[in-house]
Protein backbone atom coordinates (compact mmCIF):
# COMPACT_ATOMS: atom_id res chain seq x y z
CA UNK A 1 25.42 -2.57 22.95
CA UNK A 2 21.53 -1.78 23.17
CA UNK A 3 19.55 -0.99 20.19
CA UNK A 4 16.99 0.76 21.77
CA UNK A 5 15.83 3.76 19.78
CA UNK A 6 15.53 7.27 21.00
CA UNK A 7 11.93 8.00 19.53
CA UNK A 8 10.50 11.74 19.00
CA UNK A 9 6.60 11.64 17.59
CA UNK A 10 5.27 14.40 16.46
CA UNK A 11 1.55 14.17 14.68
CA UNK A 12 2.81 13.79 11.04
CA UNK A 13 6.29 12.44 11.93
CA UNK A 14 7.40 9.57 13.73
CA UNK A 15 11.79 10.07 13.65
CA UNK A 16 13.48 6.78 15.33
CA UNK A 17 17.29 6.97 16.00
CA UNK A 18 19.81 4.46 17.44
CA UNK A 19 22.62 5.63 18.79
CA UNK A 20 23.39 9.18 20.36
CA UNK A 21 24.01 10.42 17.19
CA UNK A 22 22.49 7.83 14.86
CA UNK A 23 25.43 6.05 13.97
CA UNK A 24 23.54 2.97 14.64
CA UNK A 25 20.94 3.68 12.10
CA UNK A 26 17.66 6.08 11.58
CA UNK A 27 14.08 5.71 10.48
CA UNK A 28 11.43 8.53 9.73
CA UNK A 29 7.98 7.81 9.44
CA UNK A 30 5.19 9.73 7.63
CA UNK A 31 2.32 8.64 10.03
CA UNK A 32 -0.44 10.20 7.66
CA UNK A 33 0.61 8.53 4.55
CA UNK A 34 1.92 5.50 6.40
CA UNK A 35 0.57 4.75 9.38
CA UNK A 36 1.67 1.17 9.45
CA UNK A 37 5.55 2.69 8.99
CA UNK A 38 6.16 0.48 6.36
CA UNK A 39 8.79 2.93 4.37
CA UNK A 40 11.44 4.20 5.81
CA UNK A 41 11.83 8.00 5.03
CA UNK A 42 15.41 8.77 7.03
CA UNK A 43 17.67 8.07 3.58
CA UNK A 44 15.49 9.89 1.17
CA UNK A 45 16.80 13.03 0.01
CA UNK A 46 13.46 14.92 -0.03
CA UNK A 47 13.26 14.41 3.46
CA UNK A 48 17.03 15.36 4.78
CA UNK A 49 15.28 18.96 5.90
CA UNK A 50 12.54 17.15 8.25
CA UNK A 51 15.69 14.29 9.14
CA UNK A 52 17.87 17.42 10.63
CA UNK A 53 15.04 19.54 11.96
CA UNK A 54 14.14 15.88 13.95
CA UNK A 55 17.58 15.35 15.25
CA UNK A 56 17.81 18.32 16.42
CA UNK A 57 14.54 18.56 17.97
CA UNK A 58 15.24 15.22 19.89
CA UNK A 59 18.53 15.83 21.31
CA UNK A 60 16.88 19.32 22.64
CA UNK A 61 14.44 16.93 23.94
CA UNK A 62 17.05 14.48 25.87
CA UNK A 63 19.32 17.28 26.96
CA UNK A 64 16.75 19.86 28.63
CA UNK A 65 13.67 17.56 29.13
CA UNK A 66 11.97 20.92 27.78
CA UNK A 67 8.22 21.61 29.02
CA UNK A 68 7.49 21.36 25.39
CA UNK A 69 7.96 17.87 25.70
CA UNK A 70 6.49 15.33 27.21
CA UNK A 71 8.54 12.16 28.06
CA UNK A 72 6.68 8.80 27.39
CA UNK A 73 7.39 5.60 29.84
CA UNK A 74 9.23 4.13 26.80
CA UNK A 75 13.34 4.61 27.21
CA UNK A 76 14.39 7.68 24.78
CA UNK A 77 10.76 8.29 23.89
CA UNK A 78 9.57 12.51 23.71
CA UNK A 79 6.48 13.33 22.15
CA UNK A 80 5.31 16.40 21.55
């Protein structure tokens, strides 16, 4: 099985997720404070609101290919 991420980018947030529903693992970014995405953000409670809101926002993304998005030539990338 691949481990190639579904990626959603947003200008503060960078959310990474492998596997349709992240069973395969999960990594948020802060891009402003870390813009080398050296710490991984997805397992900190503090950040469980911005992890759902992400998840959500990315499977919206997959499933309707919304105008709001914009898909990137990367596999499973949407930035908005």
């Amino acid at each position: 099985m691949s481990l190639v991420p579904s990626l959603l980018r947003e200008d503060r947030w960078a959310y990474l997720q492998y596997g349709e529903d992240a069973s395969r693992g999960q990594e948020l970014f802060d891009m402003h404070a870390d813009p080398n995405q050296f710490t991984n953000l997805a397992e900190s409670n503090e950040r469980a609101n911005e992890v759902r809101r992400l998840q959500s926002k990315l499977k919206l993304c997959q499933i309707d290919n919304s105008p709001q998005f914009s898909i990137s030539r990367l596999p499973g990338a949407c930035i908005q």
